[in-house]
PDB file of N, CA and C in Angstrom:
ATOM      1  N   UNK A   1       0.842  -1.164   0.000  1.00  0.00           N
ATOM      2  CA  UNK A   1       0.000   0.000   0.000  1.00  0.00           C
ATOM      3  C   UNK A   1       0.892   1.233   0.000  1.00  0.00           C
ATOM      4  N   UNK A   2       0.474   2.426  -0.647  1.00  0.00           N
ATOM      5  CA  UNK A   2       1.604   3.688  -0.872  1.00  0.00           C
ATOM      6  C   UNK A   2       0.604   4.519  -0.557  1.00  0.00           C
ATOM      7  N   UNK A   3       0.978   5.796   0.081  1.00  0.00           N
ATOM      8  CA  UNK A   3       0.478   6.712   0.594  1.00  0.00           C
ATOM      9  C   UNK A   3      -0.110   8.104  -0.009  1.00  0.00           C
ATOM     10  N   UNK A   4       0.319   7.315  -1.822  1.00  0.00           N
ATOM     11  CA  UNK A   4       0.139   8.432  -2.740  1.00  0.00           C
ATOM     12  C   UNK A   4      -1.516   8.926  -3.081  1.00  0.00           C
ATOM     13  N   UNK A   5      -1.463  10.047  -2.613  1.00  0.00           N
ATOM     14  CA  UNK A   5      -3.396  10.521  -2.857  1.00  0.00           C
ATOM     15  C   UNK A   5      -3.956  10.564  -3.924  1.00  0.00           C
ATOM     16  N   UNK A   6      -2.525  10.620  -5.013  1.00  0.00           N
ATOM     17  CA  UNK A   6      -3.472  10.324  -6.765  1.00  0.00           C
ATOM     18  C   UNK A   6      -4.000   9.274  -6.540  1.00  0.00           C
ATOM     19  N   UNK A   7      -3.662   7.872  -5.938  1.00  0.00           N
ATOM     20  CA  UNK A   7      -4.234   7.062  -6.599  1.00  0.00           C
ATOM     21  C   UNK A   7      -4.700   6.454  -5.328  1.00  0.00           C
ATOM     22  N   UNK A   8      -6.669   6.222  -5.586  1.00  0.00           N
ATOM     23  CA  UNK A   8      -7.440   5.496  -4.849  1.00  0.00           C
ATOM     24  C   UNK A   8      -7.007   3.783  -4.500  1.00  0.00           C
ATOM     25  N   UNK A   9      -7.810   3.836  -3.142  1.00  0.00           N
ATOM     26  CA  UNK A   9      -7.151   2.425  -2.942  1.00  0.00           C
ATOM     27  C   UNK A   9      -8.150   1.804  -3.419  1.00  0.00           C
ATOM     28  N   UNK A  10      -7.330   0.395  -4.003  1.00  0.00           N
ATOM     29  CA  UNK A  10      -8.628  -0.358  -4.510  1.00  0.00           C
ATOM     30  C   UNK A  10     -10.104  -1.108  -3.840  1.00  0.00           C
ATOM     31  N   UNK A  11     -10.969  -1.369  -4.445  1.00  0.00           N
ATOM     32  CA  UNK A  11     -12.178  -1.103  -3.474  1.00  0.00           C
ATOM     33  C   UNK A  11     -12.448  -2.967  -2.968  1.00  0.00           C
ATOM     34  N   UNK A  12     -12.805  -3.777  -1.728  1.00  0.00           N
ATOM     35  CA  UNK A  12     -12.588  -4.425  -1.394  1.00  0.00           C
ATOM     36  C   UNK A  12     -13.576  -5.710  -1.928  1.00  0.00           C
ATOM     37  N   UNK A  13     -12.760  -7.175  -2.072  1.00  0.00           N
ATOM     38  CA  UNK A  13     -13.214  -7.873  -3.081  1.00  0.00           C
ATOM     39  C   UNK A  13     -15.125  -8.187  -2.865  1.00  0.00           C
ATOM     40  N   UNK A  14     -14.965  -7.583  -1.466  1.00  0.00           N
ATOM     41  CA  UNK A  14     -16.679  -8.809  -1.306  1.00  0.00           C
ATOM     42  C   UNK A  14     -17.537  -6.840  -0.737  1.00  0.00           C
ATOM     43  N   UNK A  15     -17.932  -6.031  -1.997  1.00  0.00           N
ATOM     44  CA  UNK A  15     -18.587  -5.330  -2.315  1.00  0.00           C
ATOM     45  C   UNK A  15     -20.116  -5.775  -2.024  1.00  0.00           C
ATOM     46  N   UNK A  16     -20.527  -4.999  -0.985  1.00  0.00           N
ATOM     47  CA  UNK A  16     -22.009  -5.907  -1.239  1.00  0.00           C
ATOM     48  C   UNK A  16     -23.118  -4.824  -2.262  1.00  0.00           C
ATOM     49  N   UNK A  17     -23.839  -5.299  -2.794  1.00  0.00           N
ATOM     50  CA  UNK A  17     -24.944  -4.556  -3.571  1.00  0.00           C
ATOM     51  C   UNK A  17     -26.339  -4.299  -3.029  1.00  0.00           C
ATOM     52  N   UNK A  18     -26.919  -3.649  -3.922  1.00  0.00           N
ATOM     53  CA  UNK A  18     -27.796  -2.948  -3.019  1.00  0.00           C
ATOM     54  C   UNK A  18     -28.810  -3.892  -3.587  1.00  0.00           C
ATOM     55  N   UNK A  19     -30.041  -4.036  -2.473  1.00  0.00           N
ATOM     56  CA  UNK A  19     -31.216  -5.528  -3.124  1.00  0.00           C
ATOM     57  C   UNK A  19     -32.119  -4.806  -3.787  1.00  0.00           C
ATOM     58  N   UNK A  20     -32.307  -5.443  -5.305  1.00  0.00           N
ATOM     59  CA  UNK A  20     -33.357  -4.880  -6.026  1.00  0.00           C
ATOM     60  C   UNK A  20     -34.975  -5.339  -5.755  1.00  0.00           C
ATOM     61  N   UNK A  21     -35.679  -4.478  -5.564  1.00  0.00           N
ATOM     62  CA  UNK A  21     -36.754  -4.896  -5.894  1.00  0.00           C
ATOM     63  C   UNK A  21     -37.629  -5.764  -6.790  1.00  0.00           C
ATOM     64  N   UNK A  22     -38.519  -6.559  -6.613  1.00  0.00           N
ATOM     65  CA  UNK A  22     -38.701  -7.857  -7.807  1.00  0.00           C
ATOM     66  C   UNK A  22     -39.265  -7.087  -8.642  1.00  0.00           C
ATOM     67  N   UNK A  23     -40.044  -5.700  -8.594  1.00  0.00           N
ATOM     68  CA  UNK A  23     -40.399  -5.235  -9.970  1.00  0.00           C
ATOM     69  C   UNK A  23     -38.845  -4.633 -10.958  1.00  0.00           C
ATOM     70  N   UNK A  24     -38.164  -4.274  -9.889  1.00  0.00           N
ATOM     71  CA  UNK A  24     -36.677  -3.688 -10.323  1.00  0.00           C
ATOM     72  C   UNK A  24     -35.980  -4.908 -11.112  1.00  0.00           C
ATOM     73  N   UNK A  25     -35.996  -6.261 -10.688  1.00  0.00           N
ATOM     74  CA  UNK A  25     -35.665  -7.327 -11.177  1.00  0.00           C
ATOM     75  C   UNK A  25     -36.542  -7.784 -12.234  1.00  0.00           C
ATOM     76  N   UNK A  26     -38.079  -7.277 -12.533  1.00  0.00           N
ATOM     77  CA  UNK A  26     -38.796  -7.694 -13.751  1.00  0.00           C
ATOM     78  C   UNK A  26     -38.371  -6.898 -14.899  1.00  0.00           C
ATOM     79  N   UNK A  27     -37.996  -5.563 -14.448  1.00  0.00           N
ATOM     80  CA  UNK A  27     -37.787  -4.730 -15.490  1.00  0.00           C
ATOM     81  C   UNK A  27     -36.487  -4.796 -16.228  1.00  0.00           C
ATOM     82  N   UNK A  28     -35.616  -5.199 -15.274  1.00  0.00           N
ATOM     83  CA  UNK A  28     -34.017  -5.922 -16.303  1.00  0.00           C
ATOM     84  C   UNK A  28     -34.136  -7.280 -16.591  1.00  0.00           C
ATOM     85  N   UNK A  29     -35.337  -7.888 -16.153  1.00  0.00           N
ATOM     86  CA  UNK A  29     -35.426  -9.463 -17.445  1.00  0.00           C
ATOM     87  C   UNK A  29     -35.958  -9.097 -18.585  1.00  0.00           C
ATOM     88  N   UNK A  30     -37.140  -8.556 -18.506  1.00  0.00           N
ATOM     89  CA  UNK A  30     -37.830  -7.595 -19.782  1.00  0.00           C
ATOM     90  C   UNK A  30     -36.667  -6.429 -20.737  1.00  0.00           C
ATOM     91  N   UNK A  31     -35.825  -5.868 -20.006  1.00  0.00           N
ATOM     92  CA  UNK A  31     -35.140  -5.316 -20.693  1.00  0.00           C
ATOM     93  C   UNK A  31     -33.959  -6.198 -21.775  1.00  0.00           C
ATOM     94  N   UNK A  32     -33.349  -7.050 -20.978  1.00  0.00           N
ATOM     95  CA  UNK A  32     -32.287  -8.126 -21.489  1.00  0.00           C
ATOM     96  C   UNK A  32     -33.077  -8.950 -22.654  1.00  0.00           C
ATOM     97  N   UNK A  33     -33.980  -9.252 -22.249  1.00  0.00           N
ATOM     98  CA  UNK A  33     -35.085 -10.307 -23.549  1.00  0.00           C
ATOM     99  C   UNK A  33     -35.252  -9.342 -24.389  1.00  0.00           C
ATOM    100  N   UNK A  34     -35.813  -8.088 -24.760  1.00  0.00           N
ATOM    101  CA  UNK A  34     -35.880  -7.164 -25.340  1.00  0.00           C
ATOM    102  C   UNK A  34     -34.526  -6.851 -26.434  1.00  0.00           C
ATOM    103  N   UNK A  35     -33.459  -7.143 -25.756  1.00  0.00           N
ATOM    104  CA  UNK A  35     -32.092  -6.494 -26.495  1.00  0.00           C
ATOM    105  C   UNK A  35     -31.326  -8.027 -27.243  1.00  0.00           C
ATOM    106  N   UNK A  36     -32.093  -9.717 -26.651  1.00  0.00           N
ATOM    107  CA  UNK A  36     -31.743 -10.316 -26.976  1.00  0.00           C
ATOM    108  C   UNK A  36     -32.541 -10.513 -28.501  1.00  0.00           C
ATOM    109  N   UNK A  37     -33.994  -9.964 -28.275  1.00  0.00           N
ATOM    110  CA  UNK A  37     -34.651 -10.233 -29.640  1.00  0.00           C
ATOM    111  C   UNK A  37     -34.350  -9.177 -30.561  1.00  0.00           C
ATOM    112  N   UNK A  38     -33.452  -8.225 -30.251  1.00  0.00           N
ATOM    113  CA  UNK A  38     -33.707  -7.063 -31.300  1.00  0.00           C
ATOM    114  C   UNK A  38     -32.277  -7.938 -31.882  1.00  0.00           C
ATOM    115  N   UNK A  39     -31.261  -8.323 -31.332  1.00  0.00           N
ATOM    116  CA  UNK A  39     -30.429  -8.830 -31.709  1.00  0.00           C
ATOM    117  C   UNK A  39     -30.391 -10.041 -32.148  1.00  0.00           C
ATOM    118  N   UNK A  40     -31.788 -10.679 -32.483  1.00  0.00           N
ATOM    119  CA  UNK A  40     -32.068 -11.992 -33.151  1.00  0.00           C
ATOM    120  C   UNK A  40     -32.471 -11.676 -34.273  1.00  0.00           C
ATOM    121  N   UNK A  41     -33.257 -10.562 -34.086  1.00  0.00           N
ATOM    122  CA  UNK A  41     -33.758  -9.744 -35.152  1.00  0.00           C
ATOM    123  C   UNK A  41     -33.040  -9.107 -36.479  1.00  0.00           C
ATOM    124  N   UNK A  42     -31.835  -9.254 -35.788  1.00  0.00           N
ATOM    125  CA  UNK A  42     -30.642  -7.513 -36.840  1.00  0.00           C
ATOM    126  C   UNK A  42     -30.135  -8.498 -37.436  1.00  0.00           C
ATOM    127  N   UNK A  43     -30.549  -8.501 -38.895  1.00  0.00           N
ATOM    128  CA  UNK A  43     -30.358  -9.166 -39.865  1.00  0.00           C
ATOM    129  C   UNK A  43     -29.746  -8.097 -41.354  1.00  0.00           C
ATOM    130  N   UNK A  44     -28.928  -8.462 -42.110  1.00  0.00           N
ATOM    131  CA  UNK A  44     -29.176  -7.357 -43.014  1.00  0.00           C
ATOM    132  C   UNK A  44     -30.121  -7.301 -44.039  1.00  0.00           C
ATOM    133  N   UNK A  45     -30.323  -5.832 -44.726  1.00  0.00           N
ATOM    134  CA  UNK A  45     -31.529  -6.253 -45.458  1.00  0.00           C
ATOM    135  C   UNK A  45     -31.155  -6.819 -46.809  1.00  0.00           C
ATOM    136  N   UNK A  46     -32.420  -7.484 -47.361  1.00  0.00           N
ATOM    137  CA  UNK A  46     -32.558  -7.830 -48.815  1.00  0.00           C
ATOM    138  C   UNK A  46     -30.990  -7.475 -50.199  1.00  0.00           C
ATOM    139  N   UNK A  47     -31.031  -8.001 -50.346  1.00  0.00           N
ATOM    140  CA  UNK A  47     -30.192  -7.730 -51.969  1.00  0.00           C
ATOM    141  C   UNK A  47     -31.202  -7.184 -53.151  1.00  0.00           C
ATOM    142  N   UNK A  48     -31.101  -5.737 -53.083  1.00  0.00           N
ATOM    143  CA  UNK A  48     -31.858  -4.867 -54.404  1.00  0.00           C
ATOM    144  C   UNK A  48     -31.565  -5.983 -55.713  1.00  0.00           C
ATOM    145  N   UNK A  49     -32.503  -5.784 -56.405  1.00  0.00           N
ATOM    146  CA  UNK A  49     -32.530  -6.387 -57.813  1.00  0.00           C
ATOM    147  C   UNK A  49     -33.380  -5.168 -58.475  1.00  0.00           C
ATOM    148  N   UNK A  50     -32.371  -5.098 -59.854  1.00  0.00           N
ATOM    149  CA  UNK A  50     -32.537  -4.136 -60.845  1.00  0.00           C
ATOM    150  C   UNK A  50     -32.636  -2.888 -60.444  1.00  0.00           C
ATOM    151  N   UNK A  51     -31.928  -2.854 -59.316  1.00  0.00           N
ATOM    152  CA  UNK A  51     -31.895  -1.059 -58.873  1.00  0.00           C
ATOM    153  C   UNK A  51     -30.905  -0.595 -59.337  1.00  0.00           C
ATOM    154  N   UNK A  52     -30.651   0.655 -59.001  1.00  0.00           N
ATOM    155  CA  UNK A  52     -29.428   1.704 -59.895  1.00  0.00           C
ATOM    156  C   UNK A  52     -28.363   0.936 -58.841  1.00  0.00           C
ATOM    157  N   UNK A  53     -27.162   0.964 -59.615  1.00  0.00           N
ATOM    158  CA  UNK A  53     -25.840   0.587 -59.220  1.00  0.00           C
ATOM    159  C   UNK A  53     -25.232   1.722 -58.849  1.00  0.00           C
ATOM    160  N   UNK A  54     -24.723   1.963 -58.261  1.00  0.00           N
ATOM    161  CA  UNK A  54     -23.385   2.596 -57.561  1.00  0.00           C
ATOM    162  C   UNK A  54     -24.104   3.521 -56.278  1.00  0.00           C
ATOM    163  N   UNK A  55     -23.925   4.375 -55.565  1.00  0.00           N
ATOM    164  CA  UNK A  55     -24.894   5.566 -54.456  1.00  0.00           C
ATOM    165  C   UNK A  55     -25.990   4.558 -54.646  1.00  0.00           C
ATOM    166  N   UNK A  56     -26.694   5.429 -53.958  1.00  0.00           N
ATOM    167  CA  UNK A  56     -28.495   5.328 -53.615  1.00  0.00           C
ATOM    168  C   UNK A  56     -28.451   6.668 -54.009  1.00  0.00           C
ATOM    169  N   UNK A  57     -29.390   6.842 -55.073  1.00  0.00           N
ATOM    170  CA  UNK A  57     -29.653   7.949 -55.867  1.00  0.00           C
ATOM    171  C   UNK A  57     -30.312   9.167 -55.350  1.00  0.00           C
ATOM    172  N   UNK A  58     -31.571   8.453 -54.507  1.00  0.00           N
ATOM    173  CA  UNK A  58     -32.242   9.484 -53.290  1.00  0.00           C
ATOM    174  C   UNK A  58     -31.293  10.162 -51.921  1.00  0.00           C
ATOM    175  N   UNK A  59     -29.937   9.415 -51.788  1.00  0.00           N
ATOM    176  CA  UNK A  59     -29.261  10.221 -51.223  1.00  0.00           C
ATOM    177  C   UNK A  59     -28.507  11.574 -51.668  1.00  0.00           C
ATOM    178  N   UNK A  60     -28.072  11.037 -52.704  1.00  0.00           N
ATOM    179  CA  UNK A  60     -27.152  12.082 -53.868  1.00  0.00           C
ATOM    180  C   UNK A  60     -27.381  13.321 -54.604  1.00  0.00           C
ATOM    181  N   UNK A  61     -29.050  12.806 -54.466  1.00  0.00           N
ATOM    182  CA  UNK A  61     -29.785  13.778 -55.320  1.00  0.00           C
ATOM    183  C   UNK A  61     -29.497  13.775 -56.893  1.00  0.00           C
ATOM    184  N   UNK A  62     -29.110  12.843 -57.077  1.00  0.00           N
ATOM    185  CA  UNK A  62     -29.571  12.333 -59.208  1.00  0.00           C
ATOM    186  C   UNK A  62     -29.615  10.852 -59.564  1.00  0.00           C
ATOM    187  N   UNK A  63     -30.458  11.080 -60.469  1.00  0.00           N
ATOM    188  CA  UNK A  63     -30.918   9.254 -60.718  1.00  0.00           C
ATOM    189  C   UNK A  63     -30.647   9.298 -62.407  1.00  0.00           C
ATOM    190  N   UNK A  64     -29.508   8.507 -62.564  1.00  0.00           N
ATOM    191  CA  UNK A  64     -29.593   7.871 -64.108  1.00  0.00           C
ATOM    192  C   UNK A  64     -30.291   6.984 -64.433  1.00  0.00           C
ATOM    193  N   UNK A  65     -30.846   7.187 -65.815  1.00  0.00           N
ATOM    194  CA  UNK A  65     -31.710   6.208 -66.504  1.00  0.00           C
ATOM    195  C   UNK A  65     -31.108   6.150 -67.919  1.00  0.00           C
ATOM    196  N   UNK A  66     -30.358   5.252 -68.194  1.00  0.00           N
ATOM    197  CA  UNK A  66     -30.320   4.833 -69.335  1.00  0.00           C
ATOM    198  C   UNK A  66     -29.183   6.283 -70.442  1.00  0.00           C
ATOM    199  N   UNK A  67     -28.581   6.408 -69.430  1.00  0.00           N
ATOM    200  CA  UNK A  67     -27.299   7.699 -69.435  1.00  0.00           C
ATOM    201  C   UNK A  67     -27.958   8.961 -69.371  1.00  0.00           C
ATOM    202  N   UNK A  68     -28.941   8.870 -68.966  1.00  0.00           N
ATOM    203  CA  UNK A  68     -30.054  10.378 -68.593  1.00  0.00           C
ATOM    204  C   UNK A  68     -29.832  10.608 -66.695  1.00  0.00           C
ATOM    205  N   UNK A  69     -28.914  11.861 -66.450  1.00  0.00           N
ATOM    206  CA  UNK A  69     -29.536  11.858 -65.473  1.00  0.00           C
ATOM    207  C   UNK A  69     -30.575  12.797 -65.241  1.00  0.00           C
ATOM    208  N   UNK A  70     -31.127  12.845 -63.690  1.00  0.00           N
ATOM    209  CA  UNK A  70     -32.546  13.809 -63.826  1.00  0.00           C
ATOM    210  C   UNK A  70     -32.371  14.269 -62.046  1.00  0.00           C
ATOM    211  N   UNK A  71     -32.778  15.315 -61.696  1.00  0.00           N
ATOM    212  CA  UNK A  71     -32.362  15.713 -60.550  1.00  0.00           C
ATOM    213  C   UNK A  71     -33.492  15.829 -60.122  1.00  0.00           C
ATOM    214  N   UNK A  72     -33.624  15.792 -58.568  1.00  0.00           N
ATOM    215  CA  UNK A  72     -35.271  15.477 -57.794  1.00  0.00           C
ATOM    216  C   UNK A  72     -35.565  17.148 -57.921  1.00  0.00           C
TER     217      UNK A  72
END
């Protein structure tokens, strides 16, 4: 142990916690199931067929057709 005040002493292994309430405990099972299905869920999307190649045109602001472009 060193007497230096920068640095905190470390905090002791058997920390006790504070007791949650069983609705406090319903609401982090509901939360965890929640983040497990969104993450069952996150899939990527679809493969476009016959869409414009290169950008996404609605980002860029111009869409070629057939060596025409045309601005929104």
């Amino acid at each position: 142990m060193t007497d230096d005040p920068s640095r905190p002493e470390a905090a002791p292994a058997s920390v006790e916690r504070k007791v949650l309430s069983p609705a406090a405990q319903r609401a982090l099972a509901e939360a965890e199931a929640r983040r497990q299905a969104a993450a069952a869920d996150a899939k990527s999307p679809p493969k476009e067929f016959q869409g414009p190649k290169g950008p996404e045109p609605t980002r860029y602001g111009d869409w070629e057709n057939k060596g025409i472009a045309s601005d929104f």
